[in-house]
PDB file of N, CA and C in Angstrom:
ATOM      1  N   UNK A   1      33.172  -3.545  -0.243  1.00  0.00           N
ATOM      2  CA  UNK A   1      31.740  -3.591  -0.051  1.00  0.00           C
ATOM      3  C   UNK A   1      31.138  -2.282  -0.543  1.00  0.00           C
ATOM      4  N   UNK A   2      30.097  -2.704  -1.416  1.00  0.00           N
ATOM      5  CA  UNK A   2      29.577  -1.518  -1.432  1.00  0.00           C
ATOM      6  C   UNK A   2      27.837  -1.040  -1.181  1.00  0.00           C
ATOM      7  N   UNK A   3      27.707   0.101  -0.546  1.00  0.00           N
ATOM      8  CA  UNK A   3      26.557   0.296   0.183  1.00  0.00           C
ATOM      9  C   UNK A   3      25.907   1.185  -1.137  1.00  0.00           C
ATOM     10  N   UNK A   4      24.357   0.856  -1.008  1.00  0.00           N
ATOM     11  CA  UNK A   4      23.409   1.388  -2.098  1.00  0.00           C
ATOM     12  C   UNK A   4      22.578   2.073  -1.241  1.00  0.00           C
ATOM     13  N   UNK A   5      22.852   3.270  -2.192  1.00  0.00           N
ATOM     14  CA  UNK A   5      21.774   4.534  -0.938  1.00  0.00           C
ATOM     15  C   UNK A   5      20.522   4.063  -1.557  1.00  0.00           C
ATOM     16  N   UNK A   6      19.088   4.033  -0.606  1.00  0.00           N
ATOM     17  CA  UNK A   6      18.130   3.808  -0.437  1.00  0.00           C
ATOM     18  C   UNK A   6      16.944   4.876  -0.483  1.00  0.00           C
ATOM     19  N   UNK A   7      16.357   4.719  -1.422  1.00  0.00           N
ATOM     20  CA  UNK A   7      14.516   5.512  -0.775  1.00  0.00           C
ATOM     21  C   UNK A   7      13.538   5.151  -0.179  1.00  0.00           C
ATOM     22  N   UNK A   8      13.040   5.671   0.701  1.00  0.00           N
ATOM     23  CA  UNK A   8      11.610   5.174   1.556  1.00  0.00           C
ATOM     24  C   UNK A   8      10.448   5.528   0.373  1.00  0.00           C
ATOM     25  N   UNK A   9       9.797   4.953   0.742  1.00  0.00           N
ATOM     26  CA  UNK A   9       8.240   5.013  -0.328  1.00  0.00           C
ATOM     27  C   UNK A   9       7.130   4.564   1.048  1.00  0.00           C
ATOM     28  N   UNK A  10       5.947   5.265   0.764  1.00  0.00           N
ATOM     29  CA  UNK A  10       4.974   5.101   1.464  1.00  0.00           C
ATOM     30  C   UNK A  10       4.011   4.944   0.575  1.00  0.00           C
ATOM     31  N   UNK A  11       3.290   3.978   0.297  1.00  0.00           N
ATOM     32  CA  UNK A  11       2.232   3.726  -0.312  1.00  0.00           C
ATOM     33  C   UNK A  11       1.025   3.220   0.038  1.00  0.00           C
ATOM     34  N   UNK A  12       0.129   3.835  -0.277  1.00  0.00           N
ATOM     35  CA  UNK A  12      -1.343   4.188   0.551  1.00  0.00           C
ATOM     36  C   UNK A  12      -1.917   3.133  -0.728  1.00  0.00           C
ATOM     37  N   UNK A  13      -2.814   1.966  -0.108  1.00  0.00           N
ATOM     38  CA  UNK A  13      -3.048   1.314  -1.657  1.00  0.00           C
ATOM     39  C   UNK A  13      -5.065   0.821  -0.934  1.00  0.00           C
ATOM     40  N   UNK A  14      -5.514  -0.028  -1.518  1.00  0.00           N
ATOM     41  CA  UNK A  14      -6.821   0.097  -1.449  1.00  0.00           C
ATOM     42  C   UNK A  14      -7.315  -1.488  -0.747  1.00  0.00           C
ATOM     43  N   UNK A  15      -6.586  -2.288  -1.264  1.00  0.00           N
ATOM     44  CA  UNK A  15      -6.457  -3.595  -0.698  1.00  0.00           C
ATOM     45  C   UNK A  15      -4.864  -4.218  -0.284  1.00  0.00           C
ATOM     46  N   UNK A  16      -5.178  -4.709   0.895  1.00  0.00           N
ATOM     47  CA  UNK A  16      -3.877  -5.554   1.608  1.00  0.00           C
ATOM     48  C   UNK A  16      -3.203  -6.763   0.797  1.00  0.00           C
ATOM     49  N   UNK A  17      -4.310  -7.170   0.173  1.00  0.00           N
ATOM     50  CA  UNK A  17      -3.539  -8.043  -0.367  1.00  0.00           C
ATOM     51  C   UNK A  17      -3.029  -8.184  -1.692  1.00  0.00           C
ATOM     52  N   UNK A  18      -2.843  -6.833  -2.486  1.00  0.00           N
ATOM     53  CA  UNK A  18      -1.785  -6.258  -3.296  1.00  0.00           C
ATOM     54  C   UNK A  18      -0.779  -5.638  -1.875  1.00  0.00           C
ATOM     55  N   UNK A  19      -1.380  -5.424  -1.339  1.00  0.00           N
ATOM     56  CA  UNK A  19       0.366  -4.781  -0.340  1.00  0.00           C
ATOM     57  C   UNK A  19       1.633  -5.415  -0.432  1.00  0.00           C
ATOM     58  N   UNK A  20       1.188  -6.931  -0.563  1.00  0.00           N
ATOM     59  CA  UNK A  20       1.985  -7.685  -0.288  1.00  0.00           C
ATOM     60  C   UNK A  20       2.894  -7.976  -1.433  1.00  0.00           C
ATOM     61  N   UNK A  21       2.219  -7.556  -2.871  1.00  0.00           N
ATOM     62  CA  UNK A  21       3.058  -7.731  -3.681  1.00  0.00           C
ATOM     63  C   UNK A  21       3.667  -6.435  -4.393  1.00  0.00           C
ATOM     64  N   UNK A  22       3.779  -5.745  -3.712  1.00  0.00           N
ATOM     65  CA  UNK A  22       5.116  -4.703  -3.411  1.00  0.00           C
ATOM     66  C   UNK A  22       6.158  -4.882  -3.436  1.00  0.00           C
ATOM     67  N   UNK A  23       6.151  -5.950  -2.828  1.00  0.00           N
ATOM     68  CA  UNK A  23       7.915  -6.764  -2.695  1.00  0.00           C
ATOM     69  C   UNK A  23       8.490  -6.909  -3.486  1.00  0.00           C
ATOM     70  N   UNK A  24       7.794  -7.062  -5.040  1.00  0.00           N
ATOM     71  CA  UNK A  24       8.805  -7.055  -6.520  1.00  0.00           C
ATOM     72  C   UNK A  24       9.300  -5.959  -6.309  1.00  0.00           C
ATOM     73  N   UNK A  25       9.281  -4.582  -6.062  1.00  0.00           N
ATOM     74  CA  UNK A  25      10.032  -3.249  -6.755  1.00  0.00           C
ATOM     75  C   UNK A  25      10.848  -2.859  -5.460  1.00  0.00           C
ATOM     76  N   UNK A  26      10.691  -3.890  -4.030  1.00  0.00           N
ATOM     77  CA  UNK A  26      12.042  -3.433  -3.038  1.00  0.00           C
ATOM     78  C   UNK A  26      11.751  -4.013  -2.083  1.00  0.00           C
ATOM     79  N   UNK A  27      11.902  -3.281  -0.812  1.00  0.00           N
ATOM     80  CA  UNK A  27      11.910  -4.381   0.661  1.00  0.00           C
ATOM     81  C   UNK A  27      11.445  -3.533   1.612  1.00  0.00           C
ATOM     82  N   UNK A  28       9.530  -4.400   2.069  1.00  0.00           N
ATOM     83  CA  UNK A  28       8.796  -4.098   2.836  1.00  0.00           C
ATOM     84  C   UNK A  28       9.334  -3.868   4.059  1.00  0.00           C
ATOM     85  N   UNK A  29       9.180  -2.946   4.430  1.00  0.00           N
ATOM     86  CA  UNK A  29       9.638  -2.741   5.776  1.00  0.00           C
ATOM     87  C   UNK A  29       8.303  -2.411   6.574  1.00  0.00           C
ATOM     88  N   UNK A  30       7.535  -1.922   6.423  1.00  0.00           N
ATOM     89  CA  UNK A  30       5.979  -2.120   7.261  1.00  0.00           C
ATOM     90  C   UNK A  30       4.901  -2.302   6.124  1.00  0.00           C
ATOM     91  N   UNK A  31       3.370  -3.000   7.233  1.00  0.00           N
ATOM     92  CA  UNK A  31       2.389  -2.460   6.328  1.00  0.00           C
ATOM     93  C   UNK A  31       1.071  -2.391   7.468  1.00  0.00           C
ATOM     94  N   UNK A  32       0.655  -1.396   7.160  1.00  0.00           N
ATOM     95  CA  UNK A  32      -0.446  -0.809   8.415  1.00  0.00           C
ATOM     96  C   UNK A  32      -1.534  -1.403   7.956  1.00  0.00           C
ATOM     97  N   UNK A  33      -2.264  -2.341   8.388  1.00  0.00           N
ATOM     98  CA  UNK A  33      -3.490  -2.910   8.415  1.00  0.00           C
ATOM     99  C   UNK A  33      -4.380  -1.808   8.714  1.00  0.00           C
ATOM    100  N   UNK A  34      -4.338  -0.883   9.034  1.00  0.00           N
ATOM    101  CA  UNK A  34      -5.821  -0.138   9.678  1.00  0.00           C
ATOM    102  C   UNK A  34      -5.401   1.148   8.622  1.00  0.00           C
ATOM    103  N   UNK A  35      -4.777   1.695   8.311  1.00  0.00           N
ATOM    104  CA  UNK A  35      -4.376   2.808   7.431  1.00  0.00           C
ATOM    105  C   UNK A  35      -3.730   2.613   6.055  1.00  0.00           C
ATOM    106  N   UNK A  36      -4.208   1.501   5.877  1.00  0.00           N
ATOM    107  CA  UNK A  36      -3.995   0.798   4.668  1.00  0.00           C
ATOM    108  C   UNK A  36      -2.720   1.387   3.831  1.00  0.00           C
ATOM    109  N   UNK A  37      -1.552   1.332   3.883  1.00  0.00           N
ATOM    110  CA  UNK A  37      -0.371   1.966   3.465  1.00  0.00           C
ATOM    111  C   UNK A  37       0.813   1.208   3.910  1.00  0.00           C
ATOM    112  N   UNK A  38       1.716   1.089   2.819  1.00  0.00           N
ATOM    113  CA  UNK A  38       3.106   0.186   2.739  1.00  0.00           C
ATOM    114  C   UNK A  38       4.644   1.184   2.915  1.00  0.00           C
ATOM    115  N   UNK A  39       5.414   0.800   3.940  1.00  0.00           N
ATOM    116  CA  UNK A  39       6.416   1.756   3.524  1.00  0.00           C
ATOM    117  C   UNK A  39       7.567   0.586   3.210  1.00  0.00           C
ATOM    118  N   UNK A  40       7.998   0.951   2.027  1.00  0.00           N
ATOM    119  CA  UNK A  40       9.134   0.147   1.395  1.00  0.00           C
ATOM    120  C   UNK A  40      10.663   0.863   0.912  1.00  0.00           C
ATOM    121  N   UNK A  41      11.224   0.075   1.104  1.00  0.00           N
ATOM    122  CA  UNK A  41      12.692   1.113   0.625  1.00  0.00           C
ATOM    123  C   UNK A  41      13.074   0.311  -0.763  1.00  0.00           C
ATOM    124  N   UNK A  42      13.497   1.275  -1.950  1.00  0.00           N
ATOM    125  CA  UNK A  42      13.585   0.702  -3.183  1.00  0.00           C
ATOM    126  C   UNK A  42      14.929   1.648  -3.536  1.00  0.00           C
ATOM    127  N   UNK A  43      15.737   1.169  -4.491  1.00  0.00           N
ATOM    128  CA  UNK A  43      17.175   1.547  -4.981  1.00  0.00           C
ATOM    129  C   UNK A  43      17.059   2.958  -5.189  1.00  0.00           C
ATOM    130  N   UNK A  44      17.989   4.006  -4.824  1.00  0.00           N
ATOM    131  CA  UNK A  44      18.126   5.817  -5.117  1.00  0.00           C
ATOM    132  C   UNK A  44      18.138   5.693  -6.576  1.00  0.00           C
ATOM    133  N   UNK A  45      19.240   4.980  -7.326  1.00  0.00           N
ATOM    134  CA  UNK A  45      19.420   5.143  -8.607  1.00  0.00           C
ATOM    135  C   UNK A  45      18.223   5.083  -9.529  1.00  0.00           C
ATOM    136  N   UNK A  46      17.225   3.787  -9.343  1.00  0.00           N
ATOM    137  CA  UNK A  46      15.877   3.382  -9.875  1.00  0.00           C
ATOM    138  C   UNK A  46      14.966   4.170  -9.547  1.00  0.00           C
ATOM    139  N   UNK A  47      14.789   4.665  -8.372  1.00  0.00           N
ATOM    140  CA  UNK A  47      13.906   5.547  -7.796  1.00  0.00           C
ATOM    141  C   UNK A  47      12.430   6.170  -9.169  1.00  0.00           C
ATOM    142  N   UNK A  48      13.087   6.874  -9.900  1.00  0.00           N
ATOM    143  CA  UNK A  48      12.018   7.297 -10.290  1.00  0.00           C
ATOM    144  C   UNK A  48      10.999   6.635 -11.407  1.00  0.00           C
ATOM    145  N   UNK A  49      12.008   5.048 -12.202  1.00  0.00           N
ATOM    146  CA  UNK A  49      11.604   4.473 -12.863  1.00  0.00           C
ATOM    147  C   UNK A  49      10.301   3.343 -12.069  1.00  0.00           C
ATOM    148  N   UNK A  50      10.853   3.578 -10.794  1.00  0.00           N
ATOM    149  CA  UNK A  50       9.998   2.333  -9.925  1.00  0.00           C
ATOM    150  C   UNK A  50       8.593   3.084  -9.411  1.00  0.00           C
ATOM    151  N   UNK A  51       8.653   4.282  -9.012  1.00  0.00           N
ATOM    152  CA  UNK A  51       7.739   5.343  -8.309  1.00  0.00           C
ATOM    153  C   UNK A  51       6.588   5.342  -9.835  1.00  0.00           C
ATOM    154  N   UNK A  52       7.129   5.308 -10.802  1.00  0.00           N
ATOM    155  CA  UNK A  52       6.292   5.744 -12.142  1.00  0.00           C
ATOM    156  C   UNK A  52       5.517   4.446 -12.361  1.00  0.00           C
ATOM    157  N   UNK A  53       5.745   3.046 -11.811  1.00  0.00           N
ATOM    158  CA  UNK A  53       5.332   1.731 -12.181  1.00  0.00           C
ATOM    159  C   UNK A  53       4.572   1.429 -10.905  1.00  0.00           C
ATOM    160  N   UNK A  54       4.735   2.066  -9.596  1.00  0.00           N
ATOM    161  CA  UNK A  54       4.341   1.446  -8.493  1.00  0.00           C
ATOM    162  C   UNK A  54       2.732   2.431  -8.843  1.00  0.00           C
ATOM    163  N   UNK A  55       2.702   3.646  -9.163  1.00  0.00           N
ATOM    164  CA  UNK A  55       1.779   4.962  -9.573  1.00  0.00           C
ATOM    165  C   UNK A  55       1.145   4.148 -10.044  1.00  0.00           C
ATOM    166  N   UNK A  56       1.208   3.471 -11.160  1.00  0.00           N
ATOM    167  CA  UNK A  56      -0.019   2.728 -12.468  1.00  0.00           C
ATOM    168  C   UNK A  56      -0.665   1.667 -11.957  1.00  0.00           C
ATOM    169  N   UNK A  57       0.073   1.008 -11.136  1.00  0.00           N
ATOM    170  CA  UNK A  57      -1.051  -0.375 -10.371  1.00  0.00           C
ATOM    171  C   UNK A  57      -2.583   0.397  -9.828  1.00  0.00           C
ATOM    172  N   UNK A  58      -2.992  -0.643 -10.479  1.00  0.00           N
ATOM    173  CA  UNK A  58      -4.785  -0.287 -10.037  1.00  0.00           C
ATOM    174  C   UNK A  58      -4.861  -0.106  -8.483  1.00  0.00           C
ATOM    175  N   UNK A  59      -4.045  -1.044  -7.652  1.00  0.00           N
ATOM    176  CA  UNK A  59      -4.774  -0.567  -6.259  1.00  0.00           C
ATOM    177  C   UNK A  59      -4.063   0.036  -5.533  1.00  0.00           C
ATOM    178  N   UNK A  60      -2.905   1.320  -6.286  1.00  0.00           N
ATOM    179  CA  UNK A  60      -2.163   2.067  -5.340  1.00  0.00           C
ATOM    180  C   UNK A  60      -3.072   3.333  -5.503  1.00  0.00           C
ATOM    181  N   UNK A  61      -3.401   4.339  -4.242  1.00  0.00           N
ATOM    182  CA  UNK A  61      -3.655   5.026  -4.382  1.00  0.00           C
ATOM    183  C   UNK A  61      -2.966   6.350  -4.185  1.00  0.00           C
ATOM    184  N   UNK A  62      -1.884   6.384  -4.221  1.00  0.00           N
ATOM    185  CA  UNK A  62      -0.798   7.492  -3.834  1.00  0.00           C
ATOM    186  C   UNK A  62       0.628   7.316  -3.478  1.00  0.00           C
ATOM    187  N   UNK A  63       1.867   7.591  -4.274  1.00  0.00           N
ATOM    188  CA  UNK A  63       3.102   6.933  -3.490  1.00  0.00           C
ATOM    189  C   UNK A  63       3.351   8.522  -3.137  1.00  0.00           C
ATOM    190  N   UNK A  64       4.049   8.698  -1.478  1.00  0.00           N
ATOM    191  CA  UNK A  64       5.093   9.796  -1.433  1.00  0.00           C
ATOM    192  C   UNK A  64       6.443   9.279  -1.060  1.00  0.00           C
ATOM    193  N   UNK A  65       7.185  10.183  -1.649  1.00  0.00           N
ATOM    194  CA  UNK A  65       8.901   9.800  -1.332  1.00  0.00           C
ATOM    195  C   UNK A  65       9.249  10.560   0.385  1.00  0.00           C
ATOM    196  N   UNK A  66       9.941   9.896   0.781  1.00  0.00           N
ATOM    197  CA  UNK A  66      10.671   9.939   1.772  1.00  0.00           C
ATOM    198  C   UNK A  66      11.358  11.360   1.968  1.00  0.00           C
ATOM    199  N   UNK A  67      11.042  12.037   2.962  1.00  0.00           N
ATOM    200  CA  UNK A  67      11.592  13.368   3.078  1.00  0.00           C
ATOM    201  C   UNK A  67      13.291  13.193   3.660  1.00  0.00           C
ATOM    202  N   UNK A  68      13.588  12.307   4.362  1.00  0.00           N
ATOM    203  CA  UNK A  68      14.803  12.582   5.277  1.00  0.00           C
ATOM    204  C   UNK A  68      16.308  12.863   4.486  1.00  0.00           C
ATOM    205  N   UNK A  69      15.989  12.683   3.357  1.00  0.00           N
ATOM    206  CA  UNK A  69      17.464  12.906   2.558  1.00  0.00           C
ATOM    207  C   UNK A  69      17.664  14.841   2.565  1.00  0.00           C
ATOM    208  N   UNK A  70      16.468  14.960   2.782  1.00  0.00           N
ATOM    209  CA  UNK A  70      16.511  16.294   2.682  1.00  0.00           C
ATOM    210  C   UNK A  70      16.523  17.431   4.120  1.00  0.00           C
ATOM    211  N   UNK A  71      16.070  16.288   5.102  1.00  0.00           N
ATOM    212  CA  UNK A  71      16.691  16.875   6.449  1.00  0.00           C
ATOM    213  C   UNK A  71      18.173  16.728   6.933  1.00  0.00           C
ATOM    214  N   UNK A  72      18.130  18.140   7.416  1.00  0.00           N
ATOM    215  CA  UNK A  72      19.703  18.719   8.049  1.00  0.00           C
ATOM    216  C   UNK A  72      19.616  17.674   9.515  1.00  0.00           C
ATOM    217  N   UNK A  73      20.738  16.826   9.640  1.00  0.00           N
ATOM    218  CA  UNK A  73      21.155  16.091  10.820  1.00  0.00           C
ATOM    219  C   UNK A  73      22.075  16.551  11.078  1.00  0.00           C
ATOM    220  N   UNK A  74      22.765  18.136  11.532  1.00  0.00           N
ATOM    221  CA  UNK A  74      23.454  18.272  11.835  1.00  0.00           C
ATOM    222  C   UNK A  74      23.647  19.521  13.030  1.00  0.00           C
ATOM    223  N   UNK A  75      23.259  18.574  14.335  1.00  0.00           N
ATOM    224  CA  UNK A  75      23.170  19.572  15.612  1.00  0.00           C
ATOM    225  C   UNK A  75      23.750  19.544  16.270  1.00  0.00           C
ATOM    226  N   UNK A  76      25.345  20.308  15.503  1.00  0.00           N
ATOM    227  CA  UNK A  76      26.122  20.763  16.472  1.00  0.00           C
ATOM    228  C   UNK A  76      26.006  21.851  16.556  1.00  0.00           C
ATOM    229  N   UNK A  77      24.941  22.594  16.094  1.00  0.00           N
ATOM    230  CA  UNK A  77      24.850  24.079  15.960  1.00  0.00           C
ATOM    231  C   UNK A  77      24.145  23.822  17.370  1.00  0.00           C
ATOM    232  N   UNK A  78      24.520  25.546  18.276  1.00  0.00           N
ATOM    233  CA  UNK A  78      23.949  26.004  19.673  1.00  0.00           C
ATOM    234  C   UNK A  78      22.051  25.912  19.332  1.00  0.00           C
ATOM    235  N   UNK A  79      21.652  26.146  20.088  1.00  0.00           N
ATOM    236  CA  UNK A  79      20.076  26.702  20.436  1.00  0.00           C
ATOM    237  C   UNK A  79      20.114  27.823  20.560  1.00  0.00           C
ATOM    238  N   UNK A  80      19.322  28.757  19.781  1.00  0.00           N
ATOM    239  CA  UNK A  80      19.494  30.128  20.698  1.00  0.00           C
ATOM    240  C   UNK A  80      18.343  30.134  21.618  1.00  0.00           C
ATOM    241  N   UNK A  81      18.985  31.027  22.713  1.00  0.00           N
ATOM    242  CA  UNK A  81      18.155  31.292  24.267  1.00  0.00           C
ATOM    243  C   UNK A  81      16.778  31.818  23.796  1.00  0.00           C
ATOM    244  N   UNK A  82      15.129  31.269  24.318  1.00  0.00           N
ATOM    245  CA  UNK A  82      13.885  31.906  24.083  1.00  0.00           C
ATOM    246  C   UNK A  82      13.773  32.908  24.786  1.00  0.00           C
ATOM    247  N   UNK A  83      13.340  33.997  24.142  1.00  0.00           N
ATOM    248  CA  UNK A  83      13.201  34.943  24.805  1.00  0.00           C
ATOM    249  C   UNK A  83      11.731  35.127  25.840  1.00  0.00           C
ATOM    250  N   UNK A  84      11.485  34.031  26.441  1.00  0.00           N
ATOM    251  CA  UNK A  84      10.559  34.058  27.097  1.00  0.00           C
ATOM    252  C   UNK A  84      10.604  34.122  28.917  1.00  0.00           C
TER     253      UNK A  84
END
């Protein structure tokens, strides 16, 4: 089996009902009716060919990529004591 690392995309678009057709470039995982924005996860490898095509649609108004690949999950490190 093999597992395909994933990107989150958040896309802020202008009408809902292009939101919906998002679904060609990956797999909706929310879409905020009141803050008008889609977050979808689309292939790591494709990533930047898809981000450059999702950009040009008339009713996206902004994609950002997903920060967490770039957060440290690793707390086995202590706390140090506040000096308060």
């Amino acid at each position: 089996m093999n597992i395909v690392k994933r990107l989150g995309l958040a896309v802020w678009v202008k009408d809902l009902k292009a939101a919906r057709a998002l679904g060609r470039w990956g797999n909706i995982h929310f879409i905020s009716k009141r803050l008008k924005y889609v977050y979808l996860y689309i292939d790591e490898l494709t990533a930047d060919r898809i981000v450059t095509q999702i950009e040009q649609l008339p009713n996206v108004l902004r994609v950002e990529r997903s920060q967490r690949n770039r957060m440290d999950f690793d707390f086995r490190k202590e706390v140090e004591p506040s000096s308060t």
